[in-house]
C-alpha atoms as a PDB file:
ATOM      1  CA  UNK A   1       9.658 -95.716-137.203  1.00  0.00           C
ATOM      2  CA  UNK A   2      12.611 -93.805-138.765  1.00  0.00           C
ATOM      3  CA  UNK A   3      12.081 -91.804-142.245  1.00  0.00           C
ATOM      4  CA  UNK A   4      14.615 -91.313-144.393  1.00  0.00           C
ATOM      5  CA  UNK A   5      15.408 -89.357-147.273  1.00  0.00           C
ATOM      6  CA  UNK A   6      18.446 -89.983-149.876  1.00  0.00           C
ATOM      7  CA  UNK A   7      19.940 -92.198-146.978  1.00  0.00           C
ATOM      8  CA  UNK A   8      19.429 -89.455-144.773  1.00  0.00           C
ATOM      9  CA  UNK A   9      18.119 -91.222-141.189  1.00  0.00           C
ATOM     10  CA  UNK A  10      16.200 -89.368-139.187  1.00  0.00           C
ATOM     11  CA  UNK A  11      17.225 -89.390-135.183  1.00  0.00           C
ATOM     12  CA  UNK A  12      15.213 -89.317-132.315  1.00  0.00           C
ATOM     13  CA  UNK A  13      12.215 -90.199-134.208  1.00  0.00           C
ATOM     14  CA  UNK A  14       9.280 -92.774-132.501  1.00  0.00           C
ATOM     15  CA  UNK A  15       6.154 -94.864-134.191  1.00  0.00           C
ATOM     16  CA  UNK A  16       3.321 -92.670-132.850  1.00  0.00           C
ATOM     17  CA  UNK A  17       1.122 -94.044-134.945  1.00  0.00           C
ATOM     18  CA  UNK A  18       1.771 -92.403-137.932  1.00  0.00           C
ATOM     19  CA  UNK A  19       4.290 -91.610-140.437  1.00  0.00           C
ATOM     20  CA  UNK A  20       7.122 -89.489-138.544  1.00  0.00           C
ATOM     21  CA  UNK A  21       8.539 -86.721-140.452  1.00  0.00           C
ATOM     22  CA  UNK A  22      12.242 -86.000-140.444  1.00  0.00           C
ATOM     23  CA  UNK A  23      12.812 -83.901-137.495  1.00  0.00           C
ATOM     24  CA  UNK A  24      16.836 -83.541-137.402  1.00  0.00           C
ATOM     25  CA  UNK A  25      19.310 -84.933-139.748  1.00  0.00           C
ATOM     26  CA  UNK A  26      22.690 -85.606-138.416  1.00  0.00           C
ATOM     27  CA  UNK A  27      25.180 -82.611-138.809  1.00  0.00           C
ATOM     28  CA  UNK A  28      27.382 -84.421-141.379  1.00  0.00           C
ATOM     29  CA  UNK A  29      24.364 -83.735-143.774  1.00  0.00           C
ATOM     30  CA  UNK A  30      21.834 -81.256-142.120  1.00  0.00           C
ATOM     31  CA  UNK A  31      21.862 -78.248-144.373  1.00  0.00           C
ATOM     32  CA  UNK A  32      19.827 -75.036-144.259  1.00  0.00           C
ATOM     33  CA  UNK A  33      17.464 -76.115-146.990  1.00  0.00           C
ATOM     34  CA  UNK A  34      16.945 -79.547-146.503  1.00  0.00           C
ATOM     35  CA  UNK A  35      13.053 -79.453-147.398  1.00  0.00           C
ATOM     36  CA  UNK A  36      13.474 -76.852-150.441  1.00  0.00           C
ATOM     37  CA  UNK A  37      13.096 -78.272-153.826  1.00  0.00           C
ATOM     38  CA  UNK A  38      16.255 -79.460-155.550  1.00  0.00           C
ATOM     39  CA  UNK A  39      16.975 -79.083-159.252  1.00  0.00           C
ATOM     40  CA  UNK A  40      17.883 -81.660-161.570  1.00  0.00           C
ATOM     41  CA  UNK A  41      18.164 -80.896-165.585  1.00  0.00           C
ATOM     42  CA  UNK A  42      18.303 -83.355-167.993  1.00  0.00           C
ATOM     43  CA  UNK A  43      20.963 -83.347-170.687  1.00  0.00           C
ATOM     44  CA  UNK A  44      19.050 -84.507-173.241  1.00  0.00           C
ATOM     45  CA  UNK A  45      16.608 -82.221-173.062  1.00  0.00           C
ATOM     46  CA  UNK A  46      17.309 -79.192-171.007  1.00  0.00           C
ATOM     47  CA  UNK A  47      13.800 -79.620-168.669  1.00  0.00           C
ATOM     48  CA  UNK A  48      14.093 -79.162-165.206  1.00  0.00           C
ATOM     49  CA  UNK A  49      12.131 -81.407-162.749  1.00  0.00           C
ATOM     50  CA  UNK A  50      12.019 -81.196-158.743  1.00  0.00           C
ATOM     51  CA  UNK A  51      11.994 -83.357-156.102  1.00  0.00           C
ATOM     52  CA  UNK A  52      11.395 -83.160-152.814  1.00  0.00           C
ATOM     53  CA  UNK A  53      10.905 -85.471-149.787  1.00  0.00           C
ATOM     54  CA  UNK A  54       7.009 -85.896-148.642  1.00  0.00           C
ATOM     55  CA  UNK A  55       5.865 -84.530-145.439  1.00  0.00           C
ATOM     56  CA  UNK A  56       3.924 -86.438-142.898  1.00  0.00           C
ATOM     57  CA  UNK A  57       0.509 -85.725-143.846  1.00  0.00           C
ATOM     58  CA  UNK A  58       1.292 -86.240-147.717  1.00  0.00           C
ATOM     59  CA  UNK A  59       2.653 -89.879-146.703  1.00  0.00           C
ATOM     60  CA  UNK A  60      -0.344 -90.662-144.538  1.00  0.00           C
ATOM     61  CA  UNK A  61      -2.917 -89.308-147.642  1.00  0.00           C
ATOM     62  CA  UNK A  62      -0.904 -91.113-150.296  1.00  0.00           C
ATOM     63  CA  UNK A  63      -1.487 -94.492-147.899  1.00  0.00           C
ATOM     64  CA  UNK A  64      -5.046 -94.080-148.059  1.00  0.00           C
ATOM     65  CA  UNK A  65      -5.173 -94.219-152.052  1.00  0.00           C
ATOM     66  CA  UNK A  66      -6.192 -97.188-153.930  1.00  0.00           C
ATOM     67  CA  UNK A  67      -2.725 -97.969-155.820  1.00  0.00           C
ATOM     68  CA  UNK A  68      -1.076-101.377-156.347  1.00  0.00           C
ATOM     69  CA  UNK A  69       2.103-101.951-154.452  1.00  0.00           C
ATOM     70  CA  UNK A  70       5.210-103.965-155.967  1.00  0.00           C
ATOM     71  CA  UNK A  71       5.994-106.275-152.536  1.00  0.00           C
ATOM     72  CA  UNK A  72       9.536-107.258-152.484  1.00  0.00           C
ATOM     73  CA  UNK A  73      10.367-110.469-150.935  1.00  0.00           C
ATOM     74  CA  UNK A  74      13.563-112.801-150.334  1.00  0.00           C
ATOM     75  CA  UNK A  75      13.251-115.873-152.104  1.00  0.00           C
ATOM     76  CA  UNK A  76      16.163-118.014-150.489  1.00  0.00           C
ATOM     77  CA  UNK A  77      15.345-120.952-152.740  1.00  0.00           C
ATOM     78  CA  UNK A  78      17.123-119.084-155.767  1.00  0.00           C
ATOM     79  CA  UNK A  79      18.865-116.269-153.793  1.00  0.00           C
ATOM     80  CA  UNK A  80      17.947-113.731-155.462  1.00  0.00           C
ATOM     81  CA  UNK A  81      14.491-110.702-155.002  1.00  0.00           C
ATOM     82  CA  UNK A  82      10.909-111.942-155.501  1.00  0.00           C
ATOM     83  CA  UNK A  83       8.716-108.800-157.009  1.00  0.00           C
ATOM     84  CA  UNK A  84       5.142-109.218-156.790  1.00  0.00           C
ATOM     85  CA  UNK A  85       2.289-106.199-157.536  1.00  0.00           C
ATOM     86  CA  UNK A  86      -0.312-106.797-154.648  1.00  0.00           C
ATOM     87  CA  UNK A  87      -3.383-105.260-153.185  1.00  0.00           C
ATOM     88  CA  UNK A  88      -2.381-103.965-149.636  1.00  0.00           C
ATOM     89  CA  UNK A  89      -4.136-101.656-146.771  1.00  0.00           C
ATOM     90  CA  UNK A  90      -2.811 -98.890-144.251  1.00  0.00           C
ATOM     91  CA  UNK A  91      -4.978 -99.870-141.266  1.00  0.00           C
ATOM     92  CA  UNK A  92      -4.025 -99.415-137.354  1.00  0.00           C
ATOM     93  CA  UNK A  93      -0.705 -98.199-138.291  1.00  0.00           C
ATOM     94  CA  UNK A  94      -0.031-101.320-140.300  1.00  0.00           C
ATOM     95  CA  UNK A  95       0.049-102.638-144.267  1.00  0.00           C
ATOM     96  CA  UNK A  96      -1.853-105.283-143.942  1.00  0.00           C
ATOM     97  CA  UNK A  97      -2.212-107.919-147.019  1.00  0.00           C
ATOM     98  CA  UNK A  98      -3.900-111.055-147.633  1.00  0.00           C
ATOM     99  CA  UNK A  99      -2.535-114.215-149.760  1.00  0.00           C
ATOM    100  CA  UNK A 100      -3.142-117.955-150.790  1.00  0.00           C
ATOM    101  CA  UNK A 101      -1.469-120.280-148.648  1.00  0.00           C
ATOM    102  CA  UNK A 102      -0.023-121.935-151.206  1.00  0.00           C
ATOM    103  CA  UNK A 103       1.798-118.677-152.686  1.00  0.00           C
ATOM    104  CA  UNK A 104       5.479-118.112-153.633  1.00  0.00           C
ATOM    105  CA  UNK A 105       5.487-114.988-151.422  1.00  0.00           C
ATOM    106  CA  UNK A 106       3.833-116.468-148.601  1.00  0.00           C
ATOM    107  CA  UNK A 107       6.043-118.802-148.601  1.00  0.00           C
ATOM    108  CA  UNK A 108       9.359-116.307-149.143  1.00  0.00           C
ATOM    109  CA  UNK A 109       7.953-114.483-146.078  1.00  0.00           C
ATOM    110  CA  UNK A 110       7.808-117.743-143.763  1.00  0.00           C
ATOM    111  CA  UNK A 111      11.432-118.282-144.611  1.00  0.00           C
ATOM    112  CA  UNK A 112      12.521-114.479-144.010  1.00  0.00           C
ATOM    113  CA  UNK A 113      10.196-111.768-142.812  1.00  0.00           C
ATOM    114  CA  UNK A 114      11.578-109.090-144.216  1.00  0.00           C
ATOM    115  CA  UNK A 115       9.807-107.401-146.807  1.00  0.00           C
ATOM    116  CA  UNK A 116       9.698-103.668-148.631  1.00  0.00           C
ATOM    117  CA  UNK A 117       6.574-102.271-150.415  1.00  0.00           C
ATOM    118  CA  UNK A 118       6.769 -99.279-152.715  1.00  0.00           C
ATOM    119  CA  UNK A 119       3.898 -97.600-153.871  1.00  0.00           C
ATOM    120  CA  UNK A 120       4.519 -95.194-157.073  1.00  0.00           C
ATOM    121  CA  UNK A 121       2.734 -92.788-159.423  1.00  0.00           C
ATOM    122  CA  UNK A 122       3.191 -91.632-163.163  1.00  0.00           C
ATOM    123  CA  UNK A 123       5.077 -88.588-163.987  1.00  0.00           C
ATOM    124  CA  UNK A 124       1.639 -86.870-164.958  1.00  0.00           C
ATOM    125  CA  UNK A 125       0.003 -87.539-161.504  1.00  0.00           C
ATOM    126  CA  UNK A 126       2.648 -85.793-159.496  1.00  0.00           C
ATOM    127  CA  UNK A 127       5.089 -88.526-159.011  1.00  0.00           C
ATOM    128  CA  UNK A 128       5.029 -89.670-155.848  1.00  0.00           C
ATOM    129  CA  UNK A 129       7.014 -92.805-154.572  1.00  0.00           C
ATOM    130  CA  UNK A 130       6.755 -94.237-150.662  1.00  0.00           C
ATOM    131  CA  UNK A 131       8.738 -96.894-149.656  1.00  0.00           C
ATOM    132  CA  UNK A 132       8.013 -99.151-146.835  1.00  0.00           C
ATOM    133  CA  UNK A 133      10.343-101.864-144.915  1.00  0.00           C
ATOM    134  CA  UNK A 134       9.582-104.067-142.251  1.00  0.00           C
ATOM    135  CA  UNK A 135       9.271-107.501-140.902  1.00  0.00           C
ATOM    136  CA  UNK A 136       6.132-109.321-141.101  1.00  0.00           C
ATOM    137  CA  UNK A 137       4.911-110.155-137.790  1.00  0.00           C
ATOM    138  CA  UNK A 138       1.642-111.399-137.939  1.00  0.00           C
ATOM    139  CA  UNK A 139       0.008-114.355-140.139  1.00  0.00           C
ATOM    140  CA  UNK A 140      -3.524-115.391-139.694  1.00  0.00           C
ATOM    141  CA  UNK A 141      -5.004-118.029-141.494  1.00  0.00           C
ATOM    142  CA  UNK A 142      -8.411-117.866-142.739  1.00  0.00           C
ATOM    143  CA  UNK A 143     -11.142-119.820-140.298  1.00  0.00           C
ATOM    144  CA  UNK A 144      -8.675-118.856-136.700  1.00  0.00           C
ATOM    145  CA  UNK A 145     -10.728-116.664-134.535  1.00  0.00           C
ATOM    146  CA  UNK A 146      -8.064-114.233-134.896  1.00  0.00           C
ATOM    147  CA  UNK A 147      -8.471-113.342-139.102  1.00  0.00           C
ATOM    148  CA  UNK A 148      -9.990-110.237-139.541  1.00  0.00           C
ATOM    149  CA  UNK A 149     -12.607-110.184-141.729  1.00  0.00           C
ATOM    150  CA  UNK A 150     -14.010-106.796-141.326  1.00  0.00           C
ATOM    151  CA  UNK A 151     -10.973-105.646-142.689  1.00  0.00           C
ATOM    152  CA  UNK A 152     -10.671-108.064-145.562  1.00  0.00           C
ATOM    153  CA  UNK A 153     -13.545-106.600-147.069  1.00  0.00           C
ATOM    154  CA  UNK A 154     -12.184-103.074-145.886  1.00  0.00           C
ATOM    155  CA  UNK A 155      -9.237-103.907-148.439  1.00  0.00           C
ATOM    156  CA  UNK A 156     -11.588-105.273-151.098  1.00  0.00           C
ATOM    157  CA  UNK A 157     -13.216-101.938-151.265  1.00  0.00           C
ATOM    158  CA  UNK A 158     -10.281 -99.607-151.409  1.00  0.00           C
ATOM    159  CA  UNK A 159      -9.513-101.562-155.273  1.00  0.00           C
ATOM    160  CA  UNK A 160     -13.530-101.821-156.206  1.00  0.00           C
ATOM    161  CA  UNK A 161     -15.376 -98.822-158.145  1.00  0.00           C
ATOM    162  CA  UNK A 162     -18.749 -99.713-156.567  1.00  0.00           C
ATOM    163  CA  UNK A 163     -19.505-100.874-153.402  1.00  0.00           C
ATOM    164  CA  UNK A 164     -21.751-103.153-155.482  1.00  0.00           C
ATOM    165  CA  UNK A 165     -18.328-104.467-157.245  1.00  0.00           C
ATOM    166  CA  UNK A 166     -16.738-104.658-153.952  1.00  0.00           C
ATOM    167  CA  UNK A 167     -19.486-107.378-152.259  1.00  0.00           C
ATOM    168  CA  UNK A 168     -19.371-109.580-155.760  1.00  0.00           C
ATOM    169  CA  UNK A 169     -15.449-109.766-155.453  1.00  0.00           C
ATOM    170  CA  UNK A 170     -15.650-110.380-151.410  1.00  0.00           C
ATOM    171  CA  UNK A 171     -18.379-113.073-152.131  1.00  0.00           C
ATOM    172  CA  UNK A 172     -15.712-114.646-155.096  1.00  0.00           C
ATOM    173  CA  UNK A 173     -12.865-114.294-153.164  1.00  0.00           C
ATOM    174  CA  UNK A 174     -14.605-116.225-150.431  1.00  0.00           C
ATOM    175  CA  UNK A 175     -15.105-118.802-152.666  1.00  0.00           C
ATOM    176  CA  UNK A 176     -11.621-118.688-154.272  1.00  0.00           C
ATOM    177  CA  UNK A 177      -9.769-119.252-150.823  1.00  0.00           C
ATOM    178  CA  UNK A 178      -8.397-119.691-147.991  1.00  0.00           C
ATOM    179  CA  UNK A 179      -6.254-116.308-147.299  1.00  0.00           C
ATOM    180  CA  UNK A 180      -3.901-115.848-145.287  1.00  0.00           C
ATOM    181  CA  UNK A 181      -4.090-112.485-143.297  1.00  0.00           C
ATOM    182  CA  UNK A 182      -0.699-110.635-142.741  1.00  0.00           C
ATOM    183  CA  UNK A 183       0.570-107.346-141.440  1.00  0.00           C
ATOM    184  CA  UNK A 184       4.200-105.490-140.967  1.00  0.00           C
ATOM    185  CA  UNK A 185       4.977-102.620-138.719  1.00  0.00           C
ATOM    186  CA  UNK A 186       6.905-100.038-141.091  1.00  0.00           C
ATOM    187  CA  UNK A 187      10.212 -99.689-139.615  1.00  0.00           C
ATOM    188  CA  UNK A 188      11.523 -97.209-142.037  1.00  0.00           C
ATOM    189  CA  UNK A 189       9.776 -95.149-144.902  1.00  0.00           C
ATOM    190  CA  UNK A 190      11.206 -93.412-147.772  1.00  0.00           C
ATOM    191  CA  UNK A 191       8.594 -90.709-149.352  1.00  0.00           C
ATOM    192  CA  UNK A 192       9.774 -88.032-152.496  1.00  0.00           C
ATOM    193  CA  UNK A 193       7.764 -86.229-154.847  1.00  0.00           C
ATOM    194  CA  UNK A 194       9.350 -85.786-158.107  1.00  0.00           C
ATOM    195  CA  UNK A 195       7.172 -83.187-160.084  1.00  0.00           C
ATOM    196  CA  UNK A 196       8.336 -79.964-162.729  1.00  0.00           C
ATOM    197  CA  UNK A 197       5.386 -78.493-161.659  1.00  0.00           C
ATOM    198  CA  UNK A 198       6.767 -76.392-158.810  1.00  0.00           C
ATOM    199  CA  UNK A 199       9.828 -75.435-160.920  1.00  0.00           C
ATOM    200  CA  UNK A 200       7.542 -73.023-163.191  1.00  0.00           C
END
């Protein structure tokens, strides 16, 4: 996996199973305070906010949180970026998602498997972004021996309030398919915190 930071790549940097932190940036744009917290004032109204990148353990907390993810997908039909908000998972060092057969960005990711998914907050809840790329690599219909559904329920309950909620919308969702069961490998991941809070 390589992390990168304002197009900064990371070298020398493996998948160990999770999120590698950036370790050495090339010389051309190493500098002595890489990881402080840069500055940025707005002219409109003189406030300062901060940004910084996200270290390792940040990244791998952040991936356990129930957000929604914006998927991005190449839809070669029109030529041009399909956007999508879906429910996703961080399980066994993968994002694993699950869609109808019959879906646009199924059907995108048949065609092309490359896909990026960026999770976000609000200014007021720190501000965190992580971006994920990779190529989708595994597809498992619904009813093959191989679909998982252990962990389809696993990603029902990450979005459900009760675990009460979370059986009723397994159950319906049952009802309401077949999924399909797919998974990428993140290749590279982009993770910043912009917050003012640090700045004070």
């Amino acid at each position: 996996m390589t992390v990168m930071h304002f197009a900064r790549r990371a070298s020398a940097s493996t998948f160990t199973g999770v999120v590698v932190p950036i370790r050495m940036l090339s010389r051309t744009t190493r500098t002595d305070n890489t990881r402080s917290l840069i500055q940025k004032k707005t002219e409109k109204n003189s406030m300062t906010y901060m940004y910084r990148p996200m270290e390792t353990a940040e990244i791998e907390k952040f991936l356990q949180q129930p957000r929604y993810g914006v998927l991005g997908t190449f839809d070669c039909r029109n030529s041009r970026i399909q956007l999508n908000t879906v429910w996703w998972i961080y399980h066994g060092e993968r994002i694993w998602m699950s869609f109808f057969p019959w879906s646009n960005k199924l059907r995108n990711i048949e065609n092309d498997a490359k896909v990026s998914l960026c999770i976000s907050t609000h200014y007021g809840d720190g501000a965190k972004q992580v971006i994920l790329y990779g190529d989708v690599d595994q597809m498992t219909p619904q009813g093959d021996p191989a679909y998982n559904e252990a962990l389809e329920y696993e990603l029902t309950q990450k979005y459900s309030s009760t675990e009460e909620d979370a059986k009723e919308t397994h159950i319906q969702d049952a009802k309401d398919g077949p999924w399909v069961q797919l998974s990428f490998m993140p290749t590279t991941v982009i993770g910043d915190i912009y917050d003012d809070e640090e700045s004070k």
